[in-house]
N, C-alpha and C. Protein backbone atom coordinates (compact mmCIF):
# COMPACT_ATOMS: atom_id res chain seq x y z
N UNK A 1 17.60 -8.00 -2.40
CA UNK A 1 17.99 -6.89 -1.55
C UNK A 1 17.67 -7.24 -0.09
N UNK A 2 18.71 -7.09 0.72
CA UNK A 2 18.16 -7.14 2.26
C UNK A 2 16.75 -6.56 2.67
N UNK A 3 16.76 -5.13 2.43
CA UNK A 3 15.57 -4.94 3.04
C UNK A 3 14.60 -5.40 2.46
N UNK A 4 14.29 -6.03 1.39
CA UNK A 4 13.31 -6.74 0.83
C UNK A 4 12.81 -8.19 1.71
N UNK A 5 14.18 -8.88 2.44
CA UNK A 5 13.99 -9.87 3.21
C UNK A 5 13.48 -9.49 5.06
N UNK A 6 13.71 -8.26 4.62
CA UNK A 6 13.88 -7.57 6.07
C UNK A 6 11.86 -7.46 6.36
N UNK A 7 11.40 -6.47 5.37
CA UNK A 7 10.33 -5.97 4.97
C UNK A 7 9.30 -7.25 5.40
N UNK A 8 9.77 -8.67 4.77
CA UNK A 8 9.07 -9.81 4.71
C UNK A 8 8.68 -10.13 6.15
N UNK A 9 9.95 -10.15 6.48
CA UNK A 9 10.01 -10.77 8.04
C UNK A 9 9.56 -9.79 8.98
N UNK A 10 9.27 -8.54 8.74
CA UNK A 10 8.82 -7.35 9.62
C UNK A 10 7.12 -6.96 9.27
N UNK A 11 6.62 -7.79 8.53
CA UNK A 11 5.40 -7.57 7.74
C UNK A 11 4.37 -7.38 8.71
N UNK A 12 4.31 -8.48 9.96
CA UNK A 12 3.49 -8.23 10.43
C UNK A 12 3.27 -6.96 11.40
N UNK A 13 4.79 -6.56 12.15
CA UNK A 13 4.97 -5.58 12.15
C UNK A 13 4.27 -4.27 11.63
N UNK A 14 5.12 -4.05 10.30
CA UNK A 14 4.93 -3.04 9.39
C UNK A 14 2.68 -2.74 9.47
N UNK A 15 2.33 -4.10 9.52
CA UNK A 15 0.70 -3.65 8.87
C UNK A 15 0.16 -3.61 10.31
N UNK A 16 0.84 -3.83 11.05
CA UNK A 16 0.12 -2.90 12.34
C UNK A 16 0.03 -1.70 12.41
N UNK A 17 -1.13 -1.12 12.58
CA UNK A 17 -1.47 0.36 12.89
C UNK A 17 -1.59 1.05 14.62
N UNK A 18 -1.20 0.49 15.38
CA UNK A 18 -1.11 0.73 16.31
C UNK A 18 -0.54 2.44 16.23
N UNK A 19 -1.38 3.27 16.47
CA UNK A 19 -0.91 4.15 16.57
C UNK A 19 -0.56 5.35 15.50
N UNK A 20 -0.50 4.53 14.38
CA UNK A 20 -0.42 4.86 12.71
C UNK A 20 -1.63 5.39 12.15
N UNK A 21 -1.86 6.18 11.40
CA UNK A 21 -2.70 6.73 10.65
C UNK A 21 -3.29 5.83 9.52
N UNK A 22 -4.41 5.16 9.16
CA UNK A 22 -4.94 4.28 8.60
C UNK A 22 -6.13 5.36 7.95
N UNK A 23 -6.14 4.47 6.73
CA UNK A 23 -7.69 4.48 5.49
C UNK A 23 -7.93 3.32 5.14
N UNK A 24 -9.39 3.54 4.35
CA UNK A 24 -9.22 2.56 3.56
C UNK A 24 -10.18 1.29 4.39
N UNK A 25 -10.22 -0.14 3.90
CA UNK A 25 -10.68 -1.10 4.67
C UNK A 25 -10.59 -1.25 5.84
N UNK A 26 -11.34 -1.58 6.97
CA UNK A 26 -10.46 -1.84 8.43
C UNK A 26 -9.55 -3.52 7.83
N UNK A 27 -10.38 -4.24 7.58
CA UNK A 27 -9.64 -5.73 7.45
C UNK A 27 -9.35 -5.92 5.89
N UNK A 28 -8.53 -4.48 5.03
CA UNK A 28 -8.45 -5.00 3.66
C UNK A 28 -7.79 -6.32 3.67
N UNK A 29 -8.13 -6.42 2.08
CA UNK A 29 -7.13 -8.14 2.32
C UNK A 29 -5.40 -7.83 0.99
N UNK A 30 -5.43 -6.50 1.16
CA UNK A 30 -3.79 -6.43 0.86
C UNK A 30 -3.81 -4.94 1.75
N UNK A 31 -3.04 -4.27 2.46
CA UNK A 31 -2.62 -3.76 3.03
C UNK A 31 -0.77 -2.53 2.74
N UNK A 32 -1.07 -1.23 2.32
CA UNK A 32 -0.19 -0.94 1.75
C UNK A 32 0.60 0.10 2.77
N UNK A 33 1.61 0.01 2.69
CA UNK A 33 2.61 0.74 4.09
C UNK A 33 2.79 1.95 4.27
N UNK A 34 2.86 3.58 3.90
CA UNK A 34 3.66 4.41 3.33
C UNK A 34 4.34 4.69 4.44
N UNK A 35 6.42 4.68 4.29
CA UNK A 35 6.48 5.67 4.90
C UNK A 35 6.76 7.21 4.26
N UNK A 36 6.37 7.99 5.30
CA UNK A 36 5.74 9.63 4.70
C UNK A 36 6.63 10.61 5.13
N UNK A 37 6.92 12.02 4.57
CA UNK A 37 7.52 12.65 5.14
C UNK A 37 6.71 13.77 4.72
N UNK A 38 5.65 14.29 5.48
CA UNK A 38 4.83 15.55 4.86
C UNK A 38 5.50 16.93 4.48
N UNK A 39 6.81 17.18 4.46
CA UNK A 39 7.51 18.31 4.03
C UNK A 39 7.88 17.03 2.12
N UNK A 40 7.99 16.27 2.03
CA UNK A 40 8.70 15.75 0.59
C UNK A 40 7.53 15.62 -0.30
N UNK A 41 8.80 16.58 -1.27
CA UNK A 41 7.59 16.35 -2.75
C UNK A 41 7.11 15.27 -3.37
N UNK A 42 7.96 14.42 -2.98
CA UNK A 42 7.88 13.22 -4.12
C UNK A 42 6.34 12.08 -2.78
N UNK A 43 6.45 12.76 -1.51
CA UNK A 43 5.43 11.60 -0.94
C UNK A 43 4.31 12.72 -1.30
N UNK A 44 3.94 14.21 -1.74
CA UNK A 44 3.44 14.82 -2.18
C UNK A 44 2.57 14.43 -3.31
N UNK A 45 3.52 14.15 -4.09
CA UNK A 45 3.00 13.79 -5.75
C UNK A 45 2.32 11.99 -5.63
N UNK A 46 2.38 11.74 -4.00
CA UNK A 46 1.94 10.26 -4.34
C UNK A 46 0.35 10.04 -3.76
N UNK A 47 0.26 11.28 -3.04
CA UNK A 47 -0.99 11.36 -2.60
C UNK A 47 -2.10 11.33 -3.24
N UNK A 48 -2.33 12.03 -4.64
CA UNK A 48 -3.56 11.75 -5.72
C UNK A 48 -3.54 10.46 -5.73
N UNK A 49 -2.45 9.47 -5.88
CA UNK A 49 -3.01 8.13 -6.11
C UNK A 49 -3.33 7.49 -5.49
N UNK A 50 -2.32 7.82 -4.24
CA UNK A 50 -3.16 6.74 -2.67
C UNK A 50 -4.99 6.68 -2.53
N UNK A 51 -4.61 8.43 -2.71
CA UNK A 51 -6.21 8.73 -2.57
C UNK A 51 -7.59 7.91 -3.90
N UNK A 52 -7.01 8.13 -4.78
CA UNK A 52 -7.58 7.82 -6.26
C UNK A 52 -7.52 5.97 -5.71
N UNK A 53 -6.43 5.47 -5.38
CA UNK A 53 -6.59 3.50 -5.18
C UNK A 53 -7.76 3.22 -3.98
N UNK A 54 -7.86 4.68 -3.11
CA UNK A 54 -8.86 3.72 -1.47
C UNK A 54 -9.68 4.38 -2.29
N UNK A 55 -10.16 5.28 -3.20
CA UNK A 55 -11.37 5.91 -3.69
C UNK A 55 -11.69 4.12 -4.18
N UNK A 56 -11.03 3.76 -5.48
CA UNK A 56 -11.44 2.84 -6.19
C UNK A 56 -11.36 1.65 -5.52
N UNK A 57 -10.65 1.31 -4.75
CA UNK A 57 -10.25 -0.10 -4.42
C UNK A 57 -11.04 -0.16 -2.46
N UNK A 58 -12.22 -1.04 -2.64
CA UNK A 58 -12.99 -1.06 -1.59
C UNK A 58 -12.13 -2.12 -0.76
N UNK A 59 -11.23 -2.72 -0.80
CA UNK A 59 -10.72 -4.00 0.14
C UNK A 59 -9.14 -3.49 0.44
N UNK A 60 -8.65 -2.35 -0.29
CA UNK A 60 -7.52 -1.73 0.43
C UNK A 60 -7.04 -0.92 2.11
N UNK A 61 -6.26 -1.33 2.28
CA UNK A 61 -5.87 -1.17 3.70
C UNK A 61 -4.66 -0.33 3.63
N UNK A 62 -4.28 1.00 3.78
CA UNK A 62 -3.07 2.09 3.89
C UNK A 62 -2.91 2.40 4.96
N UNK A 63 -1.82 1.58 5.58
CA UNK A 63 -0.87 2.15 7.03
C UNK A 63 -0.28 3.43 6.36
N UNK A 64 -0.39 4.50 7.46
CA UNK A 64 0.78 5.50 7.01
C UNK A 64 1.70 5.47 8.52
N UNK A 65 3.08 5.79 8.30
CA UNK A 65 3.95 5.28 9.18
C UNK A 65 4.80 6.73 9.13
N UNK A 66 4.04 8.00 9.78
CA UNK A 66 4.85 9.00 9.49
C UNK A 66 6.56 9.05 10.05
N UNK A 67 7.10 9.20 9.21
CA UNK A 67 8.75 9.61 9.50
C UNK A 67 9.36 10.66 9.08
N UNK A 68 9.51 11.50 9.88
CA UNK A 68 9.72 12.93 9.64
C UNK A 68 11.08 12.87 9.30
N UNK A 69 11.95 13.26 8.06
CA UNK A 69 13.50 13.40 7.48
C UNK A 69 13.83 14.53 7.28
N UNK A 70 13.21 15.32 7.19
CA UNK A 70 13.25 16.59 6.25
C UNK A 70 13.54 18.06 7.20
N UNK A 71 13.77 17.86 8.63
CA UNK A 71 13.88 18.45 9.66
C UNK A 71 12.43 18.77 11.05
N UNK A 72 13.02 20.09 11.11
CA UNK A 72 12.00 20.37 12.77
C UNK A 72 10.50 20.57 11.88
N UNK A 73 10.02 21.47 10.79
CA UNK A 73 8.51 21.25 10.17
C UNK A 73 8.33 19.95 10.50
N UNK A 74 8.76 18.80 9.18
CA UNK A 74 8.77 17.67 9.47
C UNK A 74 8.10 16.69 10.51
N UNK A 75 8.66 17.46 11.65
CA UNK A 75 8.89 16.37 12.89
C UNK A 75 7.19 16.86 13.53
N UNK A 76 7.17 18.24 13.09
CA UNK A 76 5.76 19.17 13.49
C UNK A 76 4.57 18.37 12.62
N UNK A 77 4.69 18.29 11.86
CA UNK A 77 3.74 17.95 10.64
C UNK A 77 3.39 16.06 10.81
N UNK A 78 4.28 15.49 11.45
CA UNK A 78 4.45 14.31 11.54
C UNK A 78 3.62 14.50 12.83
N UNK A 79 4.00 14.78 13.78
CA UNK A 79 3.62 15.05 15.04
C UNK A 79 1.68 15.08 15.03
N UNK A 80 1.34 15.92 14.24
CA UNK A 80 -0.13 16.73 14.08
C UNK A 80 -0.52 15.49 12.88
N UNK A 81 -0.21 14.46 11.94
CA UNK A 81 -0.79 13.67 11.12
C UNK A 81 -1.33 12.48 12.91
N UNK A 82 -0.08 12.28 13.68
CA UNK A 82 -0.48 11.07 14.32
C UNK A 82 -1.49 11.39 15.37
N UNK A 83 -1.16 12.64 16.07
CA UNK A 83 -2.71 13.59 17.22
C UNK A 83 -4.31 13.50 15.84
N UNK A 84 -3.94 13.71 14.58
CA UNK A 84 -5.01 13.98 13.73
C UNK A 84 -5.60 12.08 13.96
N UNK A 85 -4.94 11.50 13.76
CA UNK A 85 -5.41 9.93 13.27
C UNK A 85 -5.73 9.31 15.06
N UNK A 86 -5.14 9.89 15.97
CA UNK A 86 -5.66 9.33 17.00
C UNK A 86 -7.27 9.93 17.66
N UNK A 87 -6.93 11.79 17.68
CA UNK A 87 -8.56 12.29 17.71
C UNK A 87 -9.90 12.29 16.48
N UNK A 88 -9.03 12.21 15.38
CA UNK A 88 -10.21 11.99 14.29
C UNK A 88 -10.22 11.56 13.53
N UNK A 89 -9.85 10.17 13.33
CA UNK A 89 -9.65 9.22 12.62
C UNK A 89 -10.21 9.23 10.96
N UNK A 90 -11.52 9.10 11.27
CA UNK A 90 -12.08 9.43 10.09
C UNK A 90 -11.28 10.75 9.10
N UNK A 91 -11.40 11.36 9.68
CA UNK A 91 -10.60 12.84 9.06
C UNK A 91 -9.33 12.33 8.46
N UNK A 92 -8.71 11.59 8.62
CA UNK A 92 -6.83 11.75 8.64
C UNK A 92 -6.99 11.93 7.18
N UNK A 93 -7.53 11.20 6.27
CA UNK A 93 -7.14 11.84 4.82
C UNK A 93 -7.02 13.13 4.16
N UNK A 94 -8.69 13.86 5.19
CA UNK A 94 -8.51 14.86 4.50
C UNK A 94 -7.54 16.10 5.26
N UNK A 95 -7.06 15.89 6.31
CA UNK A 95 -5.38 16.23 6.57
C UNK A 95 -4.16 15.93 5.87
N UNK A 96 -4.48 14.63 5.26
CA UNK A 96 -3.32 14.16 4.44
C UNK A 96 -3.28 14.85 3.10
N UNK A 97 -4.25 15.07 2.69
CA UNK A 97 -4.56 15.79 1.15
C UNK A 97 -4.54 17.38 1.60
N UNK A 98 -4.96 17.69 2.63
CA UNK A 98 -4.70 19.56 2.94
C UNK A 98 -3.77 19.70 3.43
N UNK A 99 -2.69 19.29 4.08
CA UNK A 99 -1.23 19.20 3.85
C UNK A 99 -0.67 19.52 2.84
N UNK A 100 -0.97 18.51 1.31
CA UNK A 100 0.12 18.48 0.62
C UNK A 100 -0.40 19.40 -0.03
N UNK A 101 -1.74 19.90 -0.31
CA UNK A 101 -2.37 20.88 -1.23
C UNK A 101 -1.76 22.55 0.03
N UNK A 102 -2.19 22.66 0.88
CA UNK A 102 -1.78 24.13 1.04
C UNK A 102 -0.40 24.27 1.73
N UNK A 103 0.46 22.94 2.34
CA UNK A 103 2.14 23.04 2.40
C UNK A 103 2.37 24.15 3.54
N UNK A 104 1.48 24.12 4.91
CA UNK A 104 1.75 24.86 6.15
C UNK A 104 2.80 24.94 5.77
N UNK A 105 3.82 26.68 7.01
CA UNK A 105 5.26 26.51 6.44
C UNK A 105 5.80 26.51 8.42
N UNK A 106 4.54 26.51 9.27
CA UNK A 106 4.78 26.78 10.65
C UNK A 106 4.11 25.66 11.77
N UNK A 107 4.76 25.72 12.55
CA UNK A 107 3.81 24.56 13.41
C UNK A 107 2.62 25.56 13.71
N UNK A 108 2.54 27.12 13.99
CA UNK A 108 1.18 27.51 14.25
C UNK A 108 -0.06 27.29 12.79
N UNK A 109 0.96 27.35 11.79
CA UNK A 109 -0.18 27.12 10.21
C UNK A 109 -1.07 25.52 10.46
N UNK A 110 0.18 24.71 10.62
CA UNK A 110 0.12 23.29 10.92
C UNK A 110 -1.84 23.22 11.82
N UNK A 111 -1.39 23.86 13.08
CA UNK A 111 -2.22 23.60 14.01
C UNK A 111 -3.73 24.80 13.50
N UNK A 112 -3.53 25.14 12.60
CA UNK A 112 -4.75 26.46 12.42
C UNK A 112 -5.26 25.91 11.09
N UNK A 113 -4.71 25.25 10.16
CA UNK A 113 -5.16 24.60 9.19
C UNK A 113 -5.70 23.35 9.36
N UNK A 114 -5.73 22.36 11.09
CA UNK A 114 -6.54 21.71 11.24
C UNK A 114 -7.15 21.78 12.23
N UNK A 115 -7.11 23.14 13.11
CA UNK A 115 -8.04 23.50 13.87
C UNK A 115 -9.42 23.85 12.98
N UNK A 116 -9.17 24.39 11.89
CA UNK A 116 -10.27 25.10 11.32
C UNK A 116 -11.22 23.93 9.98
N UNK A 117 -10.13 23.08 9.54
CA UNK A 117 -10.69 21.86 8.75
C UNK A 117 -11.13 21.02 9.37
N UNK A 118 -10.21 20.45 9.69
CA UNK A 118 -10.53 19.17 10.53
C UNK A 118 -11.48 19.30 11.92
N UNK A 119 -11.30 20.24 12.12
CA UNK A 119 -12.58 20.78 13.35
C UNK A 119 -11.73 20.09 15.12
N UNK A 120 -10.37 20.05 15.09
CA UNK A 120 -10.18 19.98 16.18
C UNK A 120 -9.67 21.02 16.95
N UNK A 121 -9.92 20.84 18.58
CA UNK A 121 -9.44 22.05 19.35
C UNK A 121 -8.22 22.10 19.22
N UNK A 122 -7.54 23.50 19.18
CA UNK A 122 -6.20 23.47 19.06
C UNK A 122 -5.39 23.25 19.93
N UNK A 123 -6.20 23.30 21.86
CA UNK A 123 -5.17 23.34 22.75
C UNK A 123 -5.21 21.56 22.46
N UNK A 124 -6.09 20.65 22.34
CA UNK A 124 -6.31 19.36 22.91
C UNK A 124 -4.89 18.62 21.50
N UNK A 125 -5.51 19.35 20.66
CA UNK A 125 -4.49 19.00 19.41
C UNK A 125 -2.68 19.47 19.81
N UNK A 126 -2.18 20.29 20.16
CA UNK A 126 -1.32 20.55 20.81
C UNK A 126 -0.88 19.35 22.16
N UNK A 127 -1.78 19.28 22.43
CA UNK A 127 -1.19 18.43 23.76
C UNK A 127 -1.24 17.15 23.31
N UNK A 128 -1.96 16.33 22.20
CA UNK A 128 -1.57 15.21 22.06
C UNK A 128 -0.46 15.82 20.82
N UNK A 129 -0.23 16.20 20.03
CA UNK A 129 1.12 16.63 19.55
C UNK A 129 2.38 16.41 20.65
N UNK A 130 2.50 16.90 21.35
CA UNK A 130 3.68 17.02 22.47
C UNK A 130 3.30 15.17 23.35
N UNK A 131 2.02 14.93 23.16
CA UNK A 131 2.39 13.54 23.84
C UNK A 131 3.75 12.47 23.72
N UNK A 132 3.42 12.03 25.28
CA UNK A 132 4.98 10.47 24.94
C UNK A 132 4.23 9.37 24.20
N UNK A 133 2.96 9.54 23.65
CA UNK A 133 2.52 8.07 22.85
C UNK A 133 2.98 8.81 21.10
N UNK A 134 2.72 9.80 21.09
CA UNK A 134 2.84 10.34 19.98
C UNK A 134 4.55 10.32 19.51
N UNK A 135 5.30 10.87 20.52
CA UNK A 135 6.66 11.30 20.50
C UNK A 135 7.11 9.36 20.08
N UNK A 136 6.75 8.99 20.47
CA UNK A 136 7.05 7.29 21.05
C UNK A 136 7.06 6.71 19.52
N UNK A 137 6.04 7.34 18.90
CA UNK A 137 5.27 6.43 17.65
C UNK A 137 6.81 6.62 16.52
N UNK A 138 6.69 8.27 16.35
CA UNK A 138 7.55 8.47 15.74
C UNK A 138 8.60 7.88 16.09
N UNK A 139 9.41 8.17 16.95
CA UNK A 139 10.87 6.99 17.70
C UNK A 139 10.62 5.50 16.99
N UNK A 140 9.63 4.83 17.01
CA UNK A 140 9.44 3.41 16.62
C UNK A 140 8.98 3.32 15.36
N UNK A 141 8.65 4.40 14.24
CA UNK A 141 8.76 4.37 13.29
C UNK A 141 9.60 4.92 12.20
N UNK A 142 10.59 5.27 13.04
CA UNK A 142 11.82 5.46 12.63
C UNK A 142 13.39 3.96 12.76
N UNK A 143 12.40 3.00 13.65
CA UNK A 143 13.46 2.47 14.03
C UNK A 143 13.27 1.49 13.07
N UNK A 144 11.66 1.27 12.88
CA UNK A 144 11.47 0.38 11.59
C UNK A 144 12.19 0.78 10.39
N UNK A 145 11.90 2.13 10.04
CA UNK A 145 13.01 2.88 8.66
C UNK A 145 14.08 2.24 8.50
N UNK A 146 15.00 2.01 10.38
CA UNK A 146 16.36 1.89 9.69
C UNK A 146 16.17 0.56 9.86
N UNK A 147 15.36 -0.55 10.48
CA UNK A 147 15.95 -1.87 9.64
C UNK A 147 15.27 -2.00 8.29
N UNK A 148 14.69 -1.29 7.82
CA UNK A 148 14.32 -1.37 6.20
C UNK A 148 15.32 -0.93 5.31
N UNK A 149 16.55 0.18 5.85
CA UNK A 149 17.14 0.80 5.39
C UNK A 149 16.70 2.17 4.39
N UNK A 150 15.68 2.36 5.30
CA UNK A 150 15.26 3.58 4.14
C UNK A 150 16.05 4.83 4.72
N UNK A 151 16.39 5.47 3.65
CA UNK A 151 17.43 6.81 3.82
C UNK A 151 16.30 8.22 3.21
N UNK A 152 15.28 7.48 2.83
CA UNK A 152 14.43 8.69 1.67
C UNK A 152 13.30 8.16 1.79
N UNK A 153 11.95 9.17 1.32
CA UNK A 153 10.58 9.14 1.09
C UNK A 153 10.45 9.63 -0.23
N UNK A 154 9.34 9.03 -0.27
CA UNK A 154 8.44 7.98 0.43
C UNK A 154 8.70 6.83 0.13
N UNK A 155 8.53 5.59 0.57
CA UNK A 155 8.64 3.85 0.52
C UNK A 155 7.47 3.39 0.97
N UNK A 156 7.21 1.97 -0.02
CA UNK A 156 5.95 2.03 0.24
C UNK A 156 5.91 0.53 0.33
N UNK A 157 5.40 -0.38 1.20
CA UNK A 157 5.32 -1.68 1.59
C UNK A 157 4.23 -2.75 1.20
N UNK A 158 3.85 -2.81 0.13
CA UNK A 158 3.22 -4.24 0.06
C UNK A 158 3.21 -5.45 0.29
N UNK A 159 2.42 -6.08 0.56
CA UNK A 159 2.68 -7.70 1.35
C UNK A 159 4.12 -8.07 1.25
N UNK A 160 5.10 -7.14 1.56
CA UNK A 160 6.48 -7.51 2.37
C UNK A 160 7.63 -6.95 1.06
N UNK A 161 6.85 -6.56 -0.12
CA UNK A 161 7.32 -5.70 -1.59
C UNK A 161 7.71 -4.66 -1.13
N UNK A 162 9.15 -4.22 -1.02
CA UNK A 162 9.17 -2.54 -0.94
C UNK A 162 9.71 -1.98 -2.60
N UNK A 163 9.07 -0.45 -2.61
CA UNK A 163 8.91 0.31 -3.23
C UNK A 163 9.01 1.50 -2.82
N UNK A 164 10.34 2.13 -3.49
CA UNK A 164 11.04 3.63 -3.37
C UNK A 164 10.76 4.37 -4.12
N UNK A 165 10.34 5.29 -3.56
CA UNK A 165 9.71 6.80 -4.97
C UNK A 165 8.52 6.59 -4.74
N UNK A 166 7.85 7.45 -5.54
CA UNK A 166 6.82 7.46 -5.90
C UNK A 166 6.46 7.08 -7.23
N UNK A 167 5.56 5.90 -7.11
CA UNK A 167 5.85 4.66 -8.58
C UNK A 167 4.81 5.12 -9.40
N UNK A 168 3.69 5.15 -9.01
CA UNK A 168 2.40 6.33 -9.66
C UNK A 168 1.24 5.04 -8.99
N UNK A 169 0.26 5.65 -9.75
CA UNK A 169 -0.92 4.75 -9.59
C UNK A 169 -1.09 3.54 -10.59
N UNK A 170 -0.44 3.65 -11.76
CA UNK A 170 -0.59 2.01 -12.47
C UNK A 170 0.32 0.82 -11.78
N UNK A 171 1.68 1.46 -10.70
CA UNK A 171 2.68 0.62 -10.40
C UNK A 171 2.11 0.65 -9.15
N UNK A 172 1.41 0.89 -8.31
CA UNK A 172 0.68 0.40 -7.31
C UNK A 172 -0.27 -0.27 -7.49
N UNK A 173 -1.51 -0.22 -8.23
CA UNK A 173 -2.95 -0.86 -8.81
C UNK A 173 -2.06 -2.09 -9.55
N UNK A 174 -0.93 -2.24 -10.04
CA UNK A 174 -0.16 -3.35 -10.11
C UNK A 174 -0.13 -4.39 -9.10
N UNK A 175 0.99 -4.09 -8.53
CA UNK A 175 1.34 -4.15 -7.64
C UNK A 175 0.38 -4.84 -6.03
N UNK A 176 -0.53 -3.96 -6.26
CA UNK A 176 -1.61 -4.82 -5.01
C UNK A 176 -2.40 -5.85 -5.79
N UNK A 177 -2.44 -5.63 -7.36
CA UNK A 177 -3.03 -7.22 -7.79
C UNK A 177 -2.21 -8.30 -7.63
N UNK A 178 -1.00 -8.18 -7.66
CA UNK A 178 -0.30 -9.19 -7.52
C UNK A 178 -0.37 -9.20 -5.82
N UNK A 179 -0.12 -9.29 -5.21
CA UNK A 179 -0.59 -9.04 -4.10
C UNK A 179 -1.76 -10.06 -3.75
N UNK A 180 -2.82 -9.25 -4.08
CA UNK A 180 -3.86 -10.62 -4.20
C UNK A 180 -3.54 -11.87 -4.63
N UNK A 181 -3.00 -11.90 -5.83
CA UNK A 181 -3.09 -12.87 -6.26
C UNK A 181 -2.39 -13.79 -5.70
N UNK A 182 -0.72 -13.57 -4.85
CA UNK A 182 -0.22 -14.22 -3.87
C UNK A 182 -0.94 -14.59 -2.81
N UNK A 183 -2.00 -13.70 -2.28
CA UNK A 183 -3.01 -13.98 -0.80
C UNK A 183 -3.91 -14.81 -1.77
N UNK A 184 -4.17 -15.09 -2.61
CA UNK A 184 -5.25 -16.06 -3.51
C UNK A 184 -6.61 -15.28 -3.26
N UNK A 185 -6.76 -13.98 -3.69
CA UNK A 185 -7.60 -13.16 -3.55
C UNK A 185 -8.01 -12.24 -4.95
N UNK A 186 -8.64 -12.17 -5.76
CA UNK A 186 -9.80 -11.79 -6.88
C UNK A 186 -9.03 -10.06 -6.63
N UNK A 187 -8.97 -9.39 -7.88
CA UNK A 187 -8.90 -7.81 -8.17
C UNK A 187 -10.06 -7.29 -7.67
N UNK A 188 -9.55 -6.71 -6.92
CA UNK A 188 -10.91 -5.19 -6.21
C UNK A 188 -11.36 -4.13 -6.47
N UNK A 189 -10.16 -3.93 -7.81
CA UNK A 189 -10.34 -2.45 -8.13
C UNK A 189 -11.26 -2.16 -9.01
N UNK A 190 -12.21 -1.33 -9.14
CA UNK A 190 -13.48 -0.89 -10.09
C UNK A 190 -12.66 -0.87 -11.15
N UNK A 191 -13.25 -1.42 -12.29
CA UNK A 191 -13.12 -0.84 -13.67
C UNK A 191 -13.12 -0.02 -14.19
């Protein structure tokens, strides 16, 4: 498949976080891509496992590459994951998991469900929301989408492997062993 050759050649790309919402290892030694659309069920239903693989797997590295498809929420929700990962880094998961668990339906829910969790101010959170680094990120992670050819979420990028849907947690914990085993690197994941 093209974008499979595409993915390869964009790899280094793709596992840059510049700007991207990251967990997980700073220097894992496999590195997994998502792109996300926090309004879609199916990048919804993939979150227990992301979460459940950086729980178990100490050398994993998860770019998230928000791309809002799903309309104006979307673009809101996308907006407030990348202000969340630039002011509180540490936090971004548990934004990523109170997202998909309480499903804001407003940009004011958006901003009051992590004013009050995540513990940021809402005006400072607002204004990097509306930022041009923020606005920017999205634009350039959308542009990656279309030379990947992704039309749908979630897709998910392993050492240059793409993967559409949501595959579960045995086809990922797969998936990054082989992974290793191409980087000539030992299974990480707890038993």
């Amino acid at each position: 498949m093209q974008s499979e050759k595409k993915a390869k050649d964009l790899r280094p790309q793709l596992e840059r976080a510049q700007g991207d919402a990251t967990a997980g290892a700073k220097d894992g030694d496999v590195t997994m891509v998502i792109f996300h659309d926090h309004n879609c069920g199916f990048c919804k239903r993939s979150i227990p496992d992301v979460v459940r693989l950086l729980d178990e797997d100490k050398k994993l590295r998860v770019v998230v590459k928000d791309f809002p498809i799903l309309g104006p929420l979307s673009v809101e929700k996308a907006k407030a994951s990348i202000a969340v990962a630039k002011l509180a880094p540490d936090k971004w998961v548990e934004y990523y998991k109170d997202n998909a668990q309480d499903n804001p339906q407003t940009v004011e829910q958006v901003i009051d469900m992590v004013s009050k969790r995540i513990g940021i101010d809402p005006n400072l959170l607002r204004s990097e929301m509306e930022s041009k680094e923020t606005l920017n990120k999205i634009s350039e992670n959308h542009a990656l989408g279309e030379q990947l050819e992704i039309q749908g979420t979630p897709v998910f990028v392993i050492n240059g492997n793409v993967v559409r849907g949501a595959a579960g947690y045995d086809a990922f914990k797969q998936m990054i062993a082989e992974a290793r085993a191409e980087n000539g690197k030992p299974d990480s994941i707890k038993k």
